[in-house]
Protein backbone atom coordinates (compact mmCIF):
# COMPACT_ATOMS: atom_id res chain seq x y z
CA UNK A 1 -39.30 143.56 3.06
CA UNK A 2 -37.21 140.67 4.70
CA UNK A 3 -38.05 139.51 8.13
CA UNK A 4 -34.48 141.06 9.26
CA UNK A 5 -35.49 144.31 8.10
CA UNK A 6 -39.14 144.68 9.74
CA UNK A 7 -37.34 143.58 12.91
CA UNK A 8 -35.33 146.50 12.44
CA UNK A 9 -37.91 149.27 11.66
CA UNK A 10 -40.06 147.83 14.73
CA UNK A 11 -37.03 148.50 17.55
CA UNK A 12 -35.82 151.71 15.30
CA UNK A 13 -39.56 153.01 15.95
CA UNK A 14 -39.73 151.74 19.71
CA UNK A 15 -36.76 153.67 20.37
CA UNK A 16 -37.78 156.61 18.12
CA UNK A 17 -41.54 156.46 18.88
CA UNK A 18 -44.12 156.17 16.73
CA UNK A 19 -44.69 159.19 15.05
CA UNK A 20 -42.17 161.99 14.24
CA UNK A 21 -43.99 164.39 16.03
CA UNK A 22 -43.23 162.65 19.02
CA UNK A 23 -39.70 162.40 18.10
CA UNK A 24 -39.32 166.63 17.50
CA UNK A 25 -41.49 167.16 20.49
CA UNK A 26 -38.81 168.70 22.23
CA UNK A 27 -37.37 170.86 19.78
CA UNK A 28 -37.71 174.73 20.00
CA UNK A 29 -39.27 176.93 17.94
CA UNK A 30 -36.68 178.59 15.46
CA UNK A 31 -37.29 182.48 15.12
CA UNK A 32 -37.55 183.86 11.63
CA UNK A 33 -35.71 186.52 10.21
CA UNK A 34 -37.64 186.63 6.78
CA UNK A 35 -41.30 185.41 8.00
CA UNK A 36 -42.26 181.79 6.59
CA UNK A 37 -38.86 181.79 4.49
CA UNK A 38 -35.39 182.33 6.08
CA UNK A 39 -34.09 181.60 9.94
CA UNK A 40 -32.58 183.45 11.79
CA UNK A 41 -28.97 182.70 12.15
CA UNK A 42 -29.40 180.76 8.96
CA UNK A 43 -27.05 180.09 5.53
CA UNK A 44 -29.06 180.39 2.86
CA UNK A 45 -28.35 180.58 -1.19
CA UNK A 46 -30.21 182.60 -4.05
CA UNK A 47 -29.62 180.91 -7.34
CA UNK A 48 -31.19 180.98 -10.64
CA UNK A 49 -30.54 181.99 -14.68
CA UNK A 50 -29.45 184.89 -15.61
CA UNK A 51 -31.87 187.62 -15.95
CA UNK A 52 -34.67 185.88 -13.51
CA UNK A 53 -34.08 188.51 -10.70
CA UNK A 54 -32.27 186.90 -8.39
CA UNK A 55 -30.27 190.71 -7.66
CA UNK A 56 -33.63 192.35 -7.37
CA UNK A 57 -34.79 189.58 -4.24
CA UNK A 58 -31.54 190.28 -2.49
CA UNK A 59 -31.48 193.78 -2.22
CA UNK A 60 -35.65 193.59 -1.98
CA UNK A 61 -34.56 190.96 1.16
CA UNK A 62 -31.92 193.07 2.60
CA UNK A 63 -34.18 196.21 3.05
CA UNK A 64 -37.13 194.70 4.01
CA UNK A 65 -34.70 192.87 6.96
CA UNK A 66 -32.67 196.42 7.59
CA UNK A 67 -36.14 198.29 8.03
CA UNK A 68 -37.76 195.68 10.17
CA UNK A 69 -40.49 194.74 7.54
CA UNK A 70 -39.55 191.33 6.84
């Protein structure tokens, strides 16, 4: 790494801070609408070959969100 770019990275991570938990420290906590998998409010895509049962997790996904067990 050239002298140039270690200059750089050092006043990137002064202005960043250190670590990036310091640097999402004041993000909020996204709700889920699938636990653990999908976000509320999010745009998400189900892909796959053919035959793998990507119909089967969508409608397995949309009742489990429609009865309030997801």
């Amino acid at each position: 790494m050239s002298c140039r770019a270690i200059a750089y990275r050092h006043a990137l991570v002064g202005k960043l801070g250190s670590t990036w938990e310091s640097f999402y420290s004041g993000a909020t906590p996204r709700s889920y609408l699938v636990d653990g998998l999908i976000h509320e409010g999010a745009i998400f895509l189900i892909y796959g070959a053919s035959g793998v049962g990507k119909s089967f997790l969508a409608l397995d996904l949309l009742l489990s969100v429609s009865s309030g067990h997801a």
